[in-house]
N, C-alpha and C. Protein backbone atom coordinates (compact mmCIF):
# COMPACT_ATOMS: atom_id res chain seq x y z
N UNK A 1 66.29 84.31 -19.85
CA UNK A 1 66.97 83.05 -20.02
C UNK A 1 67.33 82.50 -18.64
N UNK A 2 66.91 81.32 -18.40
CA UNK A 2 67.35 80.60 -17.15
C UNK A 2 68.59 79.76 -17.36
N UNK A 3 69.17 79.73 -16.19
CA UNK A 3 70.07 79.19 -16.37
C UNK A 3 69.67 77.45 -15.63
N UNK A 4 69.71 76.32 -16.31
CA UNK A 4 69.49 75.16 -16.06
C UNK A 4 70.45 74.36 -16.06
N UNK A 5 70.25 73.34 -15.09
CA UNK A 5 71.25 72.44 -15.08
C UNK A 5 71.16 71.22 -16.11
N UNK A 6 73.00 70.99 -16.41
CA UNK A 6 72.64 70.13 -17.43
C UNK A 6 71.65 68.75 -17.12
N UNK A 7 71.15 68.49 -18.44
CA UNK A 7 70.44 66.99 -17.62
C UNK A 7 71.32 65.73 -18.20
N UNK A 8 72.48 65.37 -18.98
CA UNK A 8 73.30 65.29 -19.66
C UNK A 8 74.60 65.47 -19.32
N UNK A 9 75.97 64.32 -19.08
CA UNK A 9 77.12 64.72 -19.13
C UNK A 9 77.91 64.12 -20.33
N UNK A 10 78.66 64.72 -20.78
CA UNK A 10 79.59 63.70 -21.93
C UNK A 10 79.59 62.77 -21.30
N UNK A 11 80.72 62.60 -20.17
CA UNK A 11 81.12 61.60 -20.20
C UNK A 11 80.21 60.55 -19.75
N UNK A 12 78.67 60.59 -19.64
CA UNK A 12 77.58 59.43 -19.61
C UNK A 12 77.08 58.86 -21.23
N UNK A 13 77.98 59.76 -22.04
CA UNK A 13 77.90 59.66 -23.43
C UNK A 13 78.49 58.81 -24.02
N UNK A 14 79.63 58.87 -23.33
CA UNK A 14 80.87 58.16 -23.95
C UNK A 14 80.63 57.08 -23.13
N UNK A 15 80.35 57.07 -21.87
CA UNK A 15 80.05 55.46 -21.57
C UNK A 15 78.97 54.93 -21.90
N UNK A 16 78.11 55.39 -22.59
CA UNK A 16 76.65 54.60 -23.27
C UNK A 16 77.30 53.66 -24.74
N UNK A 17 78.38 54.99 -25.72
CA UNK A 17 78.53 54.64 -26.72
C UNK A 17 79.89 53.22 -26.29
N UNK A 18 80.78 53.19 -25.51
CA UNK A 18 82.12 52.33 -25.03
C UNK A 18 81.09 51.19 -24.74
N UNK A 19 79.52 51.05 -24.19
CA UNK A 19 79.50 49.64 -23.18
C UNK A 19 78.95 49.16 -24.65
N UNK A 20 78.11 50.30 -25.90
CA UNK A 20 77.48 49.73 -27.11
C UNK A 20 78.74 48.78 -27.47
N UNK A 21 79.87 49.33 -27.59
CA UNK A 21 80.89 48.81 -28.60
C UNK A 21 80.92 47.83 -28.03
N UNK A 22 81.76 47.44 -26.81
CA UNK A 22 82.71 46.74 -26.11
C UNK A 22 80.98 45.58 -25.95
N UNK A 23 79.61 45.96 -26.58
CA UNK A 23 79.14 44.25 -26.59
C UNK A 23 78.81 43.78 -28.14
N UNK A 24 79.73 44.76 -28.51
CA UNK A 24 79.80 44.13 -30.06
C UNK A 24 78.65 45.13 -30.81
N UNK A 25 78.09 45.76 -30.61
CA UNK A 25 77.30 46.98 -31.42
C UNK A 25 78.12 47.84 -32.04
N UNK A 26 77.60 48.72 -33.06
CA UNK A 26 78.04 49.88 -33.61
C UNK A 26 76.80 50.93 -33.50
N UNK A 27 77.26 52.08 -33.04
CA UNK A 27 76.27 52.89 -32.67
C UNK A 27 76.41 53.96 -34.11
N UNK A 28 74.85 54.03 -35.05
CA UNK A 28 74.73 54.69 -35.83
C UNK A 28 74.41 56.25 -35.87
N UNK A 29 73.49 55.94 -34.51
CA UNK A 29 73.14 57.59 -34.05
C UNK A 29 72.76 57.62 -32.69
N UNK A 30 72.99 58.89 -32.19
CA UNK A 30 72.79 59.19 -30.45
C UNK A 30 71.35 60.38 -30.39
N UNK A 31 70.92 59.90 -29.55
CA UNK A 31 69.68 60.91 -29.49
C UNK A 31 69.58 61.30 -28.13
N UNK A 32 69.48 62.79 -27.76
CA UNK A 32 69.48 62.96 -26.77
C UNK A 32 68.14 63.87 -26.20
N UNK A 33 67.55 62.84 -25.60
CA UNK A 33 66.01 64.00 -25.17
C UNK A 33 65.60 65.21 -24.44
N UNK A 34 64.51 65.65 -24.58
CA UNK A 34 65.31 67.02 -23.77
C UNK A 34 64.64 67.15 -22.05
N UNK A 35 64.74 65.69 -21.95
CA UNK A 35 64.34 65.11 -20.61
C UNK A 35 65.97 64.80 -20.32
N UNK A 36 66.70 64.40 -21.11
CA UNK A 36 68.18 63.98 -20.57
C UNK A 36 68.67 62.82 -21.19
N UNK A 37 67.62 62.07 -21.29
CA UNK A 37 67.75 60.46 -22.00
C UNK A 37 68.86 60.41 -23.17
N UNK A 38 69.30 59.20 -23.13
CA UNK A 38 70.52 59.29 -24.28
C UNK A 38 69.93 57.48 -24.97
N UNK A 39 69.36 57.53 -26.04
CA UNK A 39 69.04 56.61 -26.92
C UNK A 39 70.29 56.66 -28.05
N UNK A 40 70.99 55.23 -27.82
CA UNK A 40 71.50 54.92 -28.91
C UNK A 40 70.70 54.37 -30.12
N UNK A 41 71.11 54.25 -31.07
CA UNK A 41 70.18 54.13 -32.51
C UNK A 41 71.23 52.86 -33.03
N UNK A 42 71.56 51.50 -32.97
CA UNK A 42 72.64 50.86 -33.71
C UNK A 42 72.38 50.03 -34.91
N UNK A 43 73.22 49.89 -35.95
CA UNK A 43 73.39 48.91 -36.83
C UNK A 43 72.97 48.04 -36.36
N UNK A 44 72.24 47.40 -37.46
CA UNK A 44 71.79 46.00 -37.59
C UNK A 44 72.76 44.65 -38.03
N UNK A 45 73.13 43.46 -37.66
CA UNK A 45 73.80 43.14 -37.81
C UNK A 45 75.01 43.21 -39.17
N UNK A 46 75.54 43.86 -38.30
CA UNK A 46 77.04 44.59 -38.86
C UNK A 46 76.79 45.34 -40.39
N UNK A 47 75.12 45.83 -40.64
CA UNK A 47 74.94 46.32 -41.73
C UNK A 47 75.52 47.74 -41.67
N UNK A 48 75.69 48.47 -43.02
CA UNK A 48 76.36 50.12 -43.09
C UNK A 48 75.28 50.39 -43.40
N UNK A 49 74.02 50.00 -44.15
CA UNK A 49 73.12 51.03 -44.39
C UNK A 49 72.36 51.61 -43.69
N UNK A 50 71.97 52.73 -43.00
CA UNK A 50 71.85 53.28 -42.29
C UNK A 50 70.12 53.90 -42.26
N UNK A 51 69.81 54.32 -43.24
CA UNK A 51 67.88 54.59 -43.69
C UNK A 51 68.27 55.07 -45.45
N UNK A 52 67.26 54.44 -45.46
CA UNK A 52 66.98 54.91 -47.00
C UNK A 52 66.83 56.29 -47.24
N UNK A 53 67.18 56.59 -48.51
CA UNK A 53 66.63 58.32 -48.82
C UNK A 53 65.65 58.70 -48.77
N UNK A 54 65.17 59.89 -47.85
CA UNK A 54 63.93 60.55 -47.89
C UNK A 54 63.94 61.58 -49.03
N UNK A 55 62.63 61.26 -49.88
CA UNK A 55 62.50 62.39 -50.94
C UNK A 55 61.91 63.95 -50.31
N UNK A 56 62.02 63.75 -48.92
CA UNK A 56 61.91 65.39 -48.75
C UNK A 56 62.89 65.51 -48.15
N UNK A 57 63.91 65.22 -47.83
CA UNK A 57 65.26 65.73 -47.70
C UNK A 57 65.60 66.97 -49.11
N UNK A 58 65.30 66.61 -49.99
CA UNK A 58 65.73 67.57 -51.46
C UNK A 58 64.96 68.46 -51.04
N UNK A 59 63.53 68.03 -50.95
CA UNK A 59 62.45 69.56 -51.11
C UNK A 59 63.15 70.56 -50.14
N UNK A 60 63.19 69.95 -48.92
CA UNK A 60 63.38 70.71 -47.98
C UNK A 60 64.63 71.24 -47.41
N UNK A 61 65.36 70.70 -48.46
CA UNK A 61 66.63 71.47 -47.70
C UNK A 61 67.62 70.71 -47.00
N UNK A 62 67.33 69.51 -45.86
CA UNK A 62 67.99 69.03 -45.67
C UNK A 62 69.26 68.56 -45.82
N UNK A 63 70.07 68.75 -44.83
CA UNK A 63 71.56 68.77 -45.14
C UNK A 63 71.93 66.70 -45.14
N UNK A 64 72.40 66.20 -46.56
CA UNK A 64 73.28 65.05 -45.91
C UNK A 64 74.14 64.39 -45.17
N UNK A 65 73.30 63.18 -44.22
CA UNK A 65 74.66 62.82 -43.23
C UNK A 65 75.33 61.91 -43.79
């Protein structure tokens, strides 16, 4: 096991998700690559629905978010 440096800090987290808000977004989901990248995922205008149900979520197990 190597020990690596993070590529990732919170607090570049929390300022990705604060500049989403503060321009009027809502951030639905954060994705973080394993290059370092931090993709926010946001609502569509001011919608809650978030993705439709996948029917292999059941087959497979998948836990609900």
């Amino acid at each position: 096991m190597s020990n690596r440096p993070y590529l990732f800090r919170e607090t570049d987290l929390r300022r990705a998700v604060r500049g989403a808000t503060s321009a009027g977004l809502t951030a639905s989901r954060v994705e973080i690559t394993a290059e370092g990248k931090i993709i926010l995922v946001v609502l569509e205008n001011g919608s809650t629905k978030i993705a439709p149900a996948n029917p292999w979520d059941e087959l497979l197990g998948t836990p609900k978010t």
